[in-house]
N, C-alpha and C. Protein backbone atom coordinates (compact mmCIF):
# COMPACT_ATOMS: atom_id res chain seq x y z
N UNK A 1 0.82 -1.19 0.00
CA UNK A 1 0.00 0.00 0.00
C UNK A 1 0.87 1.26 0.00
N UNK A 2 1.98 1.51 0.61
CA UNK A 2 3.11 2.31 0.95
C UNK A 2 3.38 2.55 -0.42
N UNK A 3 3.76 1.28 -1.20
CA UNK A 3 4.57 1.48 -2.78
C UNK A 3 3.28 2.45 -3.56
N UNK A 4 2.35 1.88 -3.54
CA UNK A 4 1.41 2.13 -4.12
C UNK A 4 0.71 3.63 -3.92
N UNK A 5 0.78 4.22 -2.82
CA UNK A 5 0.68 5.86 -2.43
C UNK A 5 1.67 6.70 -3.16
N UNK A 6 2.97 6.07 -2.66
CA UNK A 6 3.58 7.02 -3.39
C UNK A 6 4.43 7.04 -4.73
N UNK A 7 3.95 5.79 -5.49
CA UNK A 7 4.08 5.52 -6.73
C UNK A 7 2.91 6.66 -7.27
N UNK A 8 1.38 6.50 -6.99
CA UNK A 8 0.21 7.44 -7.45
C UNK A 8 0.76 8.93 -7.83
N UNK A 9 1.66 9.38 -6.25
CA UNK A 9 2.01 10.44 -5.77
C UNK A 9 2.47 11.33 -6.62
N UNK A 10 3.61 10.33 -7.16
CA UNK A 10 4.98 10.77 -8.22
C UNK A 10 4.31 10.71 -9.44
N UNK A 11 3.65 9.94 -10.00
CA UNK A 11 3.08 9.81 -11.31
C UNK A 11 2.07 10.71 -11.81
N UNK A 12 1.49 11.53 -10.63
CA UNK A 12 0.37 12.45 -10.78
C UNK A 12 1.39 13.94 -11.30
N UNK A 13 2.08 14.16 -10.35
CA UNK A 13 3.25 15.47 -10.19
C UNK A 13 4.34 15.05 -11.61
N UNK A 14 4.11 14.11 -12.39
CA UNK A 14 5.14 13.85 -13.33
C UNK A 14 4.09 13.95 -14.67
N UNK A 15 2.96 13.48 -14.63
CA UNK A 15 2.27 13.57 -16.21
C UNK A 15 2.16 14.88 -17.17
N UNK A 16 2.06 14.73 -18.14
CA UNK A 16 2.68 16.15 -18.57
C UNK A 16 1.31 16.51 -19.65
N UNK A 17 0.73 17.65 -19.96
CA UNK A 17 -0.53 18.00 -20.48
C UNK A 17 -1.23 17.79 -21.43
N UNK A 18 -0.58 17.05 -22.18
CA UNK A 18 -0.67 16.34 -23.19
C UNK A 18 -1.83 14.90 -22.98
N UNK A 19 -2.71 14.54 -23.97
CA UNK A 19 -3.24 13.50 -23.38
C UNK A 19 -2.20 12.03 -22.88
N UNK A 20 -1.11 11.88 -24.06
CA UNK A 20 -0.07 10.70 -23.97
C UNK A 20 0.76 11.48 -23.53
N UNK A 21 1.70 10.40 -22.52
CA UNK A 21 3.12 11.43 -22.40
C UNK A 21 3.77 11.62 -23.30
N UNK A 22 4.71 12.17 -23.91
CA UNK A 22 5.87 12.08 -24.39
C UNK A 22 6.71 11.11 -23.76
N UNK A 23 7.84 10.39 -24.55
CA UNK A 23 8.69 10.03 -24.53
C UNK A 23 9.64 10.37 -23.27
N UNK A 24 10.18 11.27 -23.00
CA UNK A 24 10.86 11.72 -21.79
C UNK A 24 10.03 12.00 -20.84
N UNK A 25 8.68 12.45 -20.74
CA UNK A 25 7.86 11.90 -19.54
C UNK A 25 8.23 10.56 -19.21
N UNK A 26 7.86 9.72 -20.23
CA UNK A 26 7.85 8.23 -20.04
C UNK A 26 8.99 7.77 -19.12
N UNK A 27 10.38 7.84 -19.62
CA UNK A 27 11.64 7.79 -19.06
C UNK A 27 11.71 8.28 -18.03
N UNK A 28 11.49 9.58 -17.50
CA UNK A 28 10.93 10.27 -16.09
C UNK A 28 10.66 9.16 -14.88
N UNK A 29 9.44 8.79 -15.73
CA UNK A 29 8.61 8.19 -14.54
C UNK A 29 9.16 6.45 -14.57
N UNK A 30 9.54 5.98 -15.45
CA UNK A 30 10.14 4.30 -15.58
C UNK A 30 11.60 4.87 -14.44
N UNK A 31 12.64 5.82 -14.30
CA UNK A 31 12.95 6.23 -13.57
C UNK A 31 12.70 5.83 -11.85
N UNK A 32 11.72 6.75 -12.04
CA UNK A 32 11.30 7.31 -10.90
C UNK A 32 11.04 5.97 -10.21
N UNK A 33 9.99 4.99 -10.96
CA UNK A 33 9.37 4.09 -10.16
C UNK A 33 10.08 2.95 -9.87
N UNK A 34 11.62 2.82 -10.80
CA UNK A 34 12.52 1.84 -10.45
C UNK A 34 13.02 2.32 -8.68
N UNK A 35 13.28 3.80 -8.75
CA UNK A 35 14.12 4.29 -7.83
C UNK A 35 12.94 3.82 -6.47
N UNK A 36 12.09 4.15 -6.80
CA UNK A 36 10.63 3.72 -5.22
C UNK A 36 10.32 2.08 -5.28
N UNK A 37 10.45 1.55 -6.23
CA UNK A 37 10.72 -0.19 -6.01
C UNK A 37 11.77 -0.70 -5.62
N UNK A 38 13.05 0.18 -5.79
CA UNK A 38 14.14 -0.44 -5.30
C UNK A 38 14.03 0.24 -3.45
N UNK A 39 13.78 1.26 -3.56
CA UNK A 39 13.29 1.54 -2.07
C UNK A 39 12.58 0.91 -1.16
N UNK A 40 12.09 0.16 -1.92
CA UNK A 40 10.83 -0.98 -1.28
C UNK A 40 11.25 -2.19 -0.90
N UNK A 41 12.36 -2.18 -1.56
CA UNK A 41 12.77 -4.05 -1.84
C UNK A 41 11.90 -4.60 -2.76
N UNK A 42 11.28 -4.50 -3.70
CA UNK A 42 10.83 -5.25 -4.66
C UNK A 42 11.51 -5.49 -5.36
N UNK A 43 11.38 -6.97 -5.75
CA UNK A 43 12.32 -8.18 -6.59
C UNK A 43 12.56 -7.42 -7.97
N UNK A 44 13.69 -7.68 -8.24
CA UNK A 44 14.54 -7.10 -9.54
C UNK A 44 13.49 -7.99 -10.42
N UNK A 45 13.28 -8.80 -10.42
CA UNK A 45 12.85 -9.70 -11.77
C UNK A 45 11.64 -9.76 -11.86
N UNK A 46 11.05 -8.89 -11.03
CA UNK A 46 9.65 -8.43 -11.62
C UNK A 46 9.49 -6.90 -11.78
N UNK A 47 10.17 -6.22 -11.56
CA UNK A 47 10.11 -4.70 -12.07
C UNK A 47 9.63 -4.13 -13.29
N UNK A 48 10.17 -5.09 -13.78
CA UNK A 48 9.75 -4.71 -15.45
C UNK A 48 8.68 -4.45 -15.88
N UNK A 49 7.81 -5.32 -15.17
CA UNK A 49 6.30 -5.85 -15.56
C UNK A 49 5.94 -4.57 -14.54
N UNK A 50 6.12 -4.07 -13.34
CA UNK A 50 5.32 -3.34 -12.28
C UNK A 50 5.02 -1.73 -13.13
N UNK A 51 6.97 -1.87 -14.05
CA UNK A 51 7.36 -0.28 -14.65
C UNK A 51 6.43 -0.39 -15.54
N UNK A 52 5.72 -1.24 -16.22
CA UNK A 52 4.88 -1.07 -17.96
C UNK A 52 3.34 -0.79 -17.21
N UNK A 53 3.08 -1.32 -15.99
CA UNK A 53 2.15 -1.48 -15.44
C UNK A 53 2.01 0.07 -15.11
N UNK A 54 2.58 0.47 -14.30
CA UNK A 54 2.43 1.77 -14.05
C UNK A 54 2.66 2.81 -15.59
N UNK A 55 2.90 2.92 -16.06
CA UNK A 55 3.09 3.68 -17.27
C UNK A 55 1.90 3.94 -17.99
N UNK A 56 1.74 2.50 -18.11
CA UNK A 56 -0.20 2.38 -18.61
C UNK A 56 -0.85 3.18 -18.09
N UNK A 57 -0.86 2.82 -16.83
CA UNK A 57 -1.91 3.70 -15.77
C UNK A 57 -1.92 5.22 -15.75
N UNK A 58 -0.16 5.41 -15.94
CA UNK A 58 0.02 6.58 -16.30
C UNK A 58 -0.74 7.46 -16.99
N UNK A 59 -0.93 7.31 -18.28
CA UNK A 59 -1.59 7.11 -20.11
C UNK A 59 -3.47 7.63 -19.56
N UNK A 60 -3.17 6.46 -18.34
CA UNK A 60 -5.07 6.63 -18.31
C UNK A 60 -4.99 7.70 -16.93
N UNK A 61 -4.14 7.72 -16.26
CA UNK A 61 -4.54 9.39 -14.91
C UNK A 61 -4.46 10.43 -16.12
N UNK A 62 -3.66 10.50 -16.94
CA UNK A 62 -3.08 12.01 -17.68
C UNK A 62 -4.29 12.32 -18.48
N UNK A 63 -4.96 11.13 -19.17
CA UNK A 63 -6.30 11.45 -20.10
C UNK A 63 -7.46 11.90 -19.46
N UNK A 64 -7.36 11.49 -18.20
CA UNK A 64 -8.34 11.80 -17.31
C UNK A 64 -8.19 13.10 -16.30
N UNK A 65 -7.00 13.50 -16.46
CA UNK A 65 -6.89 15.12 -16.00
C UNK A 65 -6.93 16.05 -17.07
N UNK A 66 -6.38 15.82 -17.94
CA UNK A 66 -6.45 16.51 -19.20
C UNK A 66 -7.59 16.67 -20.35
N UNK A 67 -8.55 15.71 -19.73
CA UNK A 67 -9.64 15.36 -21.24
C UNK A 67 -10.57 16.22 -20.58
């Protein structure tokens, strides 16, 4: 729940006005959310899947502040 607050947190303060991010949004936040999973201790060998996961989600908060 911890990861998950302030994963929301960072991803809200990072989407950029556009309905899709850009590209360096994107990188931003795959960034960001490695740096708060590795803070967490979450397993290296599932990150990958958590970073695409969140990105998505990303895609759908930004359309939904912006639309």
């Amino acid at each position: 729940m911890v990861i998950a607050t302030e994963l929301i947190t960072q991803v809200r303060k990072n989407v950029s006005m556009r309905r899709t991010l850009r590209e360096s949004a994107r990188a931003r936040i795959r960034v960001i959310v490695k740096r708060i999973l590795n803070k967490y201790g979450y397993p290296p060998d599932l990150q990958e899947s958590a970073v695409k996961q969140v990105l998505m989600q990303a895609e759908l908060i930004c359309g939904e502040i912006y639309s």
